[in-house]
N, C-alpha and C. Protein backbone atom coordinates (compact mmCIF):
# COMPACT_ATOMS: atom_id res chain seq x y z
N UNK A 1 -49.94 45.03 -11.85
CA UNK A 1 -51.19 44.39 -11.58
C UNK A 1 -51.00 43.01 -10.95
N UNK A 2 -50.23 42.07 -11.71
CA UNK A 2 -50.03 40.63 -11.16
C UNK A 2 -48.61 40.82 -10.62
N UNK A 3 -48.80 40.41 -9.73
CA UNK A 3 -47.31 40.08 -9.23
C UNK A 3 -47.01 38.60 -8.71
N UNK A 4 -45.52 38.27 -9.48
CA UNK A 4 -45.17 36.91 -9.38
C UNK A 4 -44.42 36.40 -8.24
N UNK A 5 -44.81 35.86 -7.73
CA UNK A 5 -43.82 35.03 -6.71
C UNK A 5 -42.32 34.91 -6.95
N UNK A 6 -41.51 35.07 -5.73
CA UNK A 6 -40.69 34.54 -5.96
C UNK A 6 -39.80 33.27 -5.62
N UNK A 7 -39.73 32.57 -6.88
CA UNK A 7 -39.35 31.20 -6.91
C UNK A 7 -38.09 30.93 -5.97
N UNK A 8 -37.59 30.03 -5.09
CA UNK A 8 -36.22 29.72 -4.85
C UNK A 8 -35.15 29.26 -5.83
N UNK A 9 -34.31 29.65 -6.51
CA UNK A 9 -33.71 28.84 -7.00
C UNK A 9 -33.19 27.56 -6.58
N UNK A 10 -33.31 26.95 -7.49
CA UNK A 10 -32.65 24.84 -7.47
C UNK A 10 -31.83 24.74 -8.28
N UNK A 11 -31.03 25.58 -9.27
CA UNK A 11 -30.12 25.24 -10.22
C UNK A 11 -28.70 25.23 -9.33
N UNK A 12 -28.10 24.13 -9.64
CA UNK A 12 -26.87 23.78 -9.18
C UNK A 12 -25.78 24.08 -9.93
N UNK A 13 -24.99 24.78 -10.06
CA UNK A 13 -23.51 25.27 -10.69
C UNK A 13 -22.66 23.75 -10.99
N UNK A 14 -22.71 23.16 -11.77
CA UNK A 14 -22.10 22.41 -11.95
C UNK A 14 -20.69 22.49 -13.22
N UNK A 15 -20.81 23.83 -13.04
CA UNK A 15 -19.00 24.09 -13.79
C UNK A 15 -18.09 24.13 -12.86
N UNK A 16 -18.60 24.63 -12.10
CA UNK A 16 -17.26 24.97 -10.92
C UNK A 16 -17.18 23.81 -9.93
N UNK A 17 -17.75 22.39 -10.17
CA UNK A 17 -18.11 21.25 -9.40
C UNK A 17 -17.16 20.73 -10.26
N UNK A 18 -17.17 20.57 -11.44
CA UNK A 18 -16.59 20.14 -12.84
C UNK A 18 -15.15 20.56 -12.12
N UNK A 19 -14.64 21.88 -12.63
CA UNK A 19 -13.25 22.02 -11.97
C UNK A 19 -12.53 21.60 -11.12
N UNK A 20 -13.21 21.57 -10.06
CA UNK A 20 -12.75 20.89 -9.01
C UNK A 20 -12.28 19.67 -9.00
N UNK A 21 -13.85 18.69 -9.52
CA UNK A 21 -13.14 17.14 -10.19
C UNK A 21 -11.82 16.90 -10.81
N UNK A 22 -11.91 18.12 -11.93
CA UNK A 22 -10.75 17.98 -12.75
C UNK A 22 -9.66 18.51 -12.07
N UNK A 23 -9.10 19.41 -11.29
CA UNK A 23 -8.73 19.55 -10.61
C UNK A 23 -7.56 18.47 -9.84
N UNK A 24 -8.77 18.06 -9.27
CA UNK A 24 -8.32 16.81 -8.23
C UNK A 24 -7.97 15.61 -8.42
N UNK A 25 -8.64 15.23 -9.89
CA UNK A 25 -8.00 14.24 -10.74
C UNK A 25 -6.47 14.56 -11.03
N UNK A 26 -5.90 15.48 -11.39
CA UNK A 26 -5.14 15.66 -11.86
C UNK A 26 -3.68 15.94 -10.83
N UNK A 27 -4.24 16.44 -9.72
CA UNK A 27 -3.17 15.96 -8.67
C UNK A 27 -3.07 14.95 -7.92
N UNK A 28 -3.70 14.11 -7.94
CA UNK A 28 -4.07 12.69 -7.33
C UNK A 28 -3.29 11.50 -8.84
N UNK A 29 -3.21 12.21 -9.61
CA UNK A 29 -2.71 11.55 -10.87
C UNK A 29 -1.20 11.88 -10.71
N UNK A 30 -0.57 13.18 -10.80
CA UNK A 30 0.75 13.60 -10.34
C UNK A 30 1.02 12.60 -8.75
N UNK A 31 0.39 12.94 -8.03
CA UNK A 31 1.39 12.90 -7.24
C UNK A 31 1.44 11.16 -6.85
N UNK A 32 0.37 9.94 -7.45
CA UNK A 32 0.63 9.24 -7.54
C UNK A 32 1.88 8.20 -8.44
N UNK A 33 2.07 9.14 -9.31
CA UNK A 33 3.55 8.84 -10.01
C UNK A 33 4.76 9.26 -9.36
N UNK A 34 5.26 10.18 -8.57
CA UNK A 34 5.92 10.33 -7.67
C UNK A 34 6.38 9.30 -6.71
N UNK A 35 5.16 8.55 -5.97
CA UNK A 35 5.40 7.97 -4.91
C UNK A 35 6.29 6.49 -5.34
N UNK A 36 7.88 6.63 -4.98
CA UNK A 36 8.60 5.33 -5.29
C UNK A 36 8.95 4.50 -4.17
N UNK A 37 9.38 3.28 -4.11
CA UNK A 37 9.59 2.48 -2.82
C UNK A 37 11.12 2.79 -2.74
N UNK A 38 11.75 2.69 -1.86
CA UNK A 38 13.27 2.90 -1.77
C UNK A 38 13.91 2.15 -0.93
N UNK A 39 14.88 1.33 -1.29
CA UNK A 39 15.82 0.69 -0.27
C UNK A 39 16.07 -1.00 -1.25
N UNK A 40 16.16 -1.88 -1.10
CA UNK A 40 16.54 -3.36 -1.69
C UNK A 40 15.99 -3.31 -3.05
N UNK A 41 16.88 -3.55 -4.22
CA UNK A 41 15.99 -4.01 -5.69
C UNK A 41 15.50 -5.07 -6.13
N UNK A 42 14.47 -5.33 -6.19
CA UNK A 42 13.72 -6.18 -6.61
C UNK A 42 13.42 -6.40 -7.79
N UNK A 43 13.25 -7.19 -8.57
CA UNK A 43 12.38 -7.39 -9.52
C UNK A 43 10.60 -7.81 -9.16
N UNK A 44 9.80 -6.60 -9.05
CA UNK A 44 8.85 -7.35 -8.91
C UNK A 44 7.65 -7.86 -9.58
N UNK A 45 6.89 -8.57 -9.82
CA UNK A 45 6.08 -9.11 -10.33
C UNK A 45 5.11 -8.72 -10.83
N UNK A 46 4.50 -8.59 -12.19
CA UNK A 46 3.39 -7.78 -12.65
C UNK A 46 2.07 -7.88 -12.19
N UNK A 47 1.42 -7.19 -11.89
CA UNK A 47 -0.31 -7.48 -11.21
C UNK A 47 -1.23 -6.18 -11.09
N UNK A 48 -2.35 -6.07 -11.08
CA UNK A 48 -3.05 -5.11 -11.25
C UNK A 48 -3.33 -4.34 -9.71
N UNK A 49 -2.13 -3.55 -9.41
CA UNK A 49 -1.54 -2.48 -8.67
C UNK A 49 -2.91 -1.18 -8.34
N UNK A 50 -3.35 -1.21 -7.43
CA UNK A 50 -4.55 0.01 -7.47
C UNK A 50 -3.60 1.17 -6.70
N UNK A 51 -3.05 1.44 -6.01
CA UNK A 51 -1.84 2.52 -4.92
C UNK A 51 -1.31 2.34 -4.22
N UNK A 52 0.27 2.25 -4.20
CA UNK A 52 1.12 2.10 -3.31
C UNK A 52 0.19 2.11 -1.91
N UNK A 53 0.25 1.67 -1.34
CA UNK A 53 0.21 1.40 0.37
C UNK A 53 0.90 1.55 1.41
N UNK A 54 0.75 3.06 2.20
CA UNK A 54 2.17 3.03 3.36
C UNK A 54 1.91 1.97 4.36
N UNK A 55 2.77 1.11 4.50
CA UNK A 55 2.79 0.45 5.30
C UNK A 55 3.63 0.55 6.65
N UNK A 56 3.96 0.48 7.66
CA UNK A 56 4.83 0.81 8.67
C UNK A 56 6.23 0.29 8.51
N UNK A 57 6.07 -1.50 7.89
CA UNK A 57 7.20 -1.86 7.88
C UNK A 57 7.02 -2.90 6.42
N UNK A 58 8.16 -3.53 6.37
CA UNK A 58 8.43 -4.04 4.74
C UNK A 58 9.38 -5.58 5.05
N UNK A 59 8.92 -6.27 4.61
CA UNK A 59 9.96 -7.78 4.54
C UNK A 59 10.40 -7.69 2.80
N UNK A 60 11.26 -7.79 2.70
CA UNK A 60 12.18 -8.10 1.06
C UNK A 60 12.87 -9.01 1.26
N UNK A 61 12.49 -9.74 -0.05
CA UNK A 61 13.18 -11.55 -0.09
C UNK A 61 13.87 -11.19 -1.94
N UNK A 62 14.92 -10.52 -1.67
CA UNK A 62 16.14 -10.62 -3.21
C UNK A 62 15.83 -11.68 -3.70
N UNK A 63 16.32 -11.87 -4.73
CA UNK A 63 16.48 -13.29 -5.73
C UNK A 63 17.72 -14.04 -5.55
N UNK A 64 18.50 -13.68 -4.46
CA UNK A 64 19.84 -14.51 -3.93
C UNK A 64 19.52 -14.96 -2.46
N UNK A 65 18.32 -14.98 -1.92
CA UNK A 65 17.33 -15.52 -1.30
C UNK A 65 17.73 -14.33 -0.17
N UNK A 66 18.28 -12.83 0.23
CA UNK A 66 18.48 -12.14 1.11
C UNK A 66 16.88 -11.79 1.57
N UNK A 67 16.91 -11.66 3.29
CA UNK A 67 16.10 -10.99 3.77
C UNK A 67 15.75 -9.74 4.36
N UNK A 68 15.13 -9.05 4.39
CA UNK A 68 15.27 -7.71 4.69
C UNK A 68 13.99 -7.42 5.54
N UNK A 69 13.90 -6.80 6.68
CA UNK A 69 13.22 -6.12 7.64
C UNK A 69 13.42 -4.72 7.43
N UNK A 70 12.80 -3.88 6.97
CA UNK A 70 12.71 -2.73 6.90
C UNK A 70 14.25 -1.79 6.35
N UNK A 71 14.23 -2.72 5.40
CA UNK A 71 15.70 -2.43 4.74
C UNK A 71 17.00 -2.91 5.18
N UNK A 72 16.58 -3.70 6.19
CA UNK A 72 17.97 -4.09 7.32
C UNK A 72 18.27 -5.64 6.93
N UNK A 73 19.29 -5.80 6.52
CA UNK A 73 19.02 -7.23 6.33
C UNK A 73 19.20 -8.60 7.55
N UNK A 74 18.34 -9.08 7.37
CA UNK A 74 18.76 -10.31 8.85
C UNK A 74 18.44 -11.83 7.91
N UNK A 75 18.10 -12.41 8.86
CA UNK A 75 18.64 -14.09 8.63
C UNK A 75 17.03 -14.09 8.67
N UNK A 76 16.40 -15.58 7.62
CA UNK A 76 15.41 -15.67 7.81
C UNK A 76 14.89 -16.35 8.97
N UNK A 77 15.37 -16.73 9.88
CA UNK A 77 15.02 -17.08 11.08
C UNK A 77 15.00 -16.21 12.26
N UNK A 78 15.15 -15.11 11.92
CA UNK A 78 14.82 -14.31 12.77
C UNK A 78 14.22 -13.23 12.38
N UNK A 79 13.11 -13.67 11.52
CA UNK A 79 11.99 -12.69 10.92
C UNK A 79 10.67 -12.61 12.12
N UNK A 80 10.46 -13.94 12.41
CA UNK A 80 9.69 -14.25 13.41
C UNK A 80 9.62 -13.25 14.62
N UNK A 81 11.09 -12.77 14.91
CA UNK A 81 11.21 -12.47 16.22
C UNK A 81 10.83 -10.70 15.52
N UNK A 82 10.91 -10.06 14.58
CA UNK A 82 10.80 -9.04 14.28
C UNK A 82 9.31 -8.97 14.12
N UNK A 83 8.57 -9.74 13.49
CA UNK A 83 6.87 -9.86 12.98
C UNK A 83 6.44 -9.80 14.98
N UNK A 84 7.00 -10.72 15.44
CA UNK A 84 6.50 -10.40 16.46
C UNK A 84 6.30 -9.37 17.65
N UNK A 85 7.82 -8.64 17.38
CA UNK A 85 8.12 -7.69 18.03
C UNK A 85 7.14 -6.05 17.73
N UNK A 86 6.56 -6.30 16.16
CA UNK A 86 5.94 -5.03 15.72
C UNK A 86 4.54 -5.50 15.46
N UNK A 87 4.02 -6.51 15.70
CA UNK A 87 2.62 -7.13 15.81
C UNK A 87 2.22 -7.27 16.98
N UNK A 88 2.96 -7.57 18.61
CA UNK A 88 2.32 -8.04 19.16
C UNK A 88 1.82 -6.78 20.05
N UNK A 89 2.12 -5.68 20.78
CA UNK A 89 1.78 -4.72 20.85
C UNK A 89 0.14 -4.58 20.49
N UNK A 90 -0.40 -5.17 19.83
CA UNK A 90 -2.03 -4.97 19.09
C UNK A 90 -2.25 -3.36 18.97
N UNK A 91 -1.86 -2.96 18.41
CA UNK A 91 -1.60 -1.71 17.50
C UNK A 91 -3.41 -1.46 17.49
N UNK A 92 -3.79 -0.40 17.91
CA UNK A 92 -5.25 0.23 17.63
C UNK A 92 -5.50 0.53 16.08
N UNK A 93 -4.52 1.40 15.34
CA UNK A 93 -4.90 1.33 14.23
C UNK A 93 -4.79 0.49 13.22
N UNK A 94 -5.68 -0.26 12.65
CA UNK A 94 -5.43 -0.92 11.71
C UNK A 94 -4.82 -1.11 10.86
N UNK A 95 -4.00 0.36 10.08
CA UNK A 95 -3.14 0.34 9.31
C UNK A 95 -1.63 0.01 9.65
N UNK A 96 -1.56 -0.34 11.21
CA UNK A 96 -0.34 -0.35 11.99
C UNK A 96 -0.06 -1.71 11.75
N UNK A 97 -0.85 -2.63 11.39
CA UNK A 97 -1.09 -4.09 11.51
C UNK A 97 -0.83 -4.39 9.98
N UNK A 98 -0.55 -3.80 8.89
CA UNK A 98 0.11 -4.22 7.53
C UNK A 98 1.52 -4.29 7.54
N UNK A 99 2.15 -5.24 6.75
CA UNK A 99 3.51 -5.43 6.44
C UNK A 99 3.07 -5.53 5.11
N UNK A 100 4.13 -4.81 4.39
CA UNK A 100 4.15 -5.08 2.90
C UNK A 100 5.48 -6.00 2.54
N UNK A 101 5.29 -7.06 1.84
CA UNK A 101 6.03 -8.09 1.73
C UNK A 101 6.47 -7.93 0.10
N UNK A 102 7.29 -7.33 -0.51
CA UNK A 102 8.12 -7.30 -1.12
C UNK A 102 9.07 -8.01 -1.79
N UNK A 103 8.93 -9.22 -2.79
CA UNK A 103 9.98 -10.39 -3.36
C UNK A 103 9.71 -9.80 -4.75
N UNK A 104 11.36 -10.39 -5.03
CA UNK A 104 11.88 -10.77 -6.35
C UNK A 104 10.79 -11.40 -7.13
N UNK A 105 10.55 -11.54 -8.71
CA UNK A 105 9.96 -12.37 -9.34
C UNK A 105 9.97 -13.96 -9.16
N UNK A 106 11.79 -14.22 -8.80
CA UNK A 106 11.88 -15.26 -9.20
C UNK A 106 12.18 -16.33 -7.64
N UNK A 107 11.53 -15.49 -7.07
CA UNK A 107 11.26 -16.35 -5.01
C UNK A 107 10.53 -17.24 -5.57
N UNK A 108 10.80 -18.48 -4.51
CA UNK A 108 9.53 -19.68 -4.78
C UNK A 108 8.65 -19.39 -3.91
N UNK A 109 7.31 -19.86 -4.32
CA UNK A 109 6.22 -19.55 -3.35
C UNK A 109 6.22 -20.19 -2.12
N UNK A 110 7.32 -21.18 -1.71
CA UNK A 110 7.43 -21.64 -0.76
C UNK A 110 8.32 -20.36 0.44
N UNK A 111 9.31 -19.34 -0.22
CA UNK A 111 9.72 -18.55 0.41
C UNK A 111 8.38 -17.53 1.11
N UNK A 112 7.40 -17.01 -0.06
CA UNK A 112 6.35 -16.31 0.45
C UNK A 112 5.46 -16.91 1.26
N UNK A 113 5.50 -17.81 1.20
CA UNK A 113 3.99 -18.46 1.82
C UNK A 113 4.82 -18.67 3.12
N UNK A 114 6.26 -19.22 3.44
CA UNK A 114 6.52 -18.48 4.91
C UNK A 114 6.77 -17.90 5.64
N UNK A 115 6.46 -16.69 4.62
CA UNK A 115 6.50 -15.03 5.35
C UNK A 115 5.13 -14.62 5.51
N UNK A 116 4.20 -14.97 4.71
CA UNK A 116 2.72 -14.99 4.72
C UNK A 116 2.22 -15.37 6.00
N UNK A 117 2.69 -16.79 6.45
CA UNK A 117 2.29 -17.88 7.17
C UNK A 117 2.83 -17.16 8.84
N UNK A 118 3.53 -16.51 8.58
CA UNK A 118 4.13 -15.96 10.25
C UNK A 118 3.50 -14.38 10.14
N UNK A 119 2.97 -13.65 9.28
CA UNK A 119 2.60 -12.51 9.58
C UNK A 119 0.86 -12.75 10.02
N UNK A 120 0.48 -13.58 9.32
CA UNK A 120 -0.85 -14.20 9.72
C UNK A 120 -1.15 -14.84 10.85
N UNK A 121 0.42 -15.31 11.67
CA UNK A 121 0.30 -16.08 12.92
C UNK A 121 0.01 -15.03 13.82
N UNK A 122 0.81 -14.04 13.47
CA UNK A 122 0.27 -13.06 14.88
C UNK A 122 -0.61 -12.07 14.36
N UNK A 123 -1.76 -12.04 13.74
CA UNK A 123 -2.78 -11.44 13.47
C UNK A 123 -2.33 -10.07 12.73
N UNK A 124 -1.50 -10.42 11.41
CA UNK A 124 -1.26 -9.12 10.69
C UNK A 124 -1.54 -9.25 9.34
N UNK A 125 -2.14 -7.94 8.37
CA UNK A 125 -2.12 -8.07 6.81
C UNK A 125 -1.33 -7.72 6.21
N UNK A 126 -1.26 -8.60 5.26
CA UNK A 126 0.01 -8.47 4.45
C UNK A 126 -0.46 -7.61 3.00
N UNK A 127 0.49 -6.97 2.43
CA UNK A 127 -0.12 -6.33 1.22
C UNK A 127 0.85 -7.31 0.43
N UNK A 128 0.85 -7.00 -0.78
CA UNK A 128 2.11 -8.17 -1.63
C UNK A 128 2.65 -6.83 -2.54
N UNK A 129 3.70 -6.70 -3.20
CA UNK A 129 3.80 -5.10 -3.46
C UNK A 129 4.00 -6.04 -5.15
N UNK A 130 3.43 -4.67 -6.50
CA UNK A 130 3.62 -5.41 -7.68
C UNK A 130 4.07 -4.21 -8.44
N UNK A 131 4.46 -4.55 -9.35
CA UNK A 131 4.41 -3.09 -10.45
C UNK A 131 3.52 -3.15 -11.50
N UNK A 132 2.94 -2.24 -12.03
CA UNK A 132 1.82 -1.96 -13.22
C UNK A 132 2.95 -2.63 -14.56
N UNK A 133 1.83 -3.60 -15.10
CA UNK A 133 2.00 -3.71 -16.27
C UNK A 133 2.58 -3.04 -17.44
């Protein structure tokens, strides 16, 4: 006699949305413990670390004041000529334009601030690399 319409459903499956989350949490959790830096040892400095950062290239300042360009060690006076050599190019992607700067605990901030001070001269960001608490 009556006949009912039929409604569209609007209910959203949110178990199998659920999984997925969990899911993805959980390899984003793995494989962020995996990812290690490799090459000069450092001691580095504790700070609230959100994810490693690939960066293209790496400056390391040891605690026997050694310098390092991408694992290579050179003289600190000729860091300049390397920052410049991989900065000036103006790299399109933005991520091309990070150096991750890498020191010992026990560098004076006068060592960082003039590795800071020359990656900033030719228009590059620096990440500072730390380990989790």
């Amino acid at each position: 006699m009556f006949r009912r319409r039929l409604q569209p459903q609007s209910d959203f499956a949110l178990a199998s949305v659920a999984d997925m989350v969990f899911l993805l949490l959980i390899y984003f959790m793995l494989t962020a413990s995996f990812v290690t830096q490799t090459g000069v040892q450092v001691q580095l400095p504790q700070g609230r670390s959100m994810q490693p950062s690939p960066a293209p290239h790496s400056i390391t300042i040891t605690a026997k004041g050694e310098w390092y360009w991408d694992n290579q060690r050179i003289k600190k006076e000729a860091l300049e000529g390397y920052i410049r050599a991989a900065l000036t190019p103006q790299p399109q992607d933005p991520s091309a334009r990070v150096i991750t700067l890498r020191t010992d605990r026990t560098v004076t901030m006068e060592e960082v601030a003039y590795a800071i001070s020359l990656i900033a001269e030719y228009r590059g960001a620096v990440v500072i690399a730390t380990k989790r608490p």
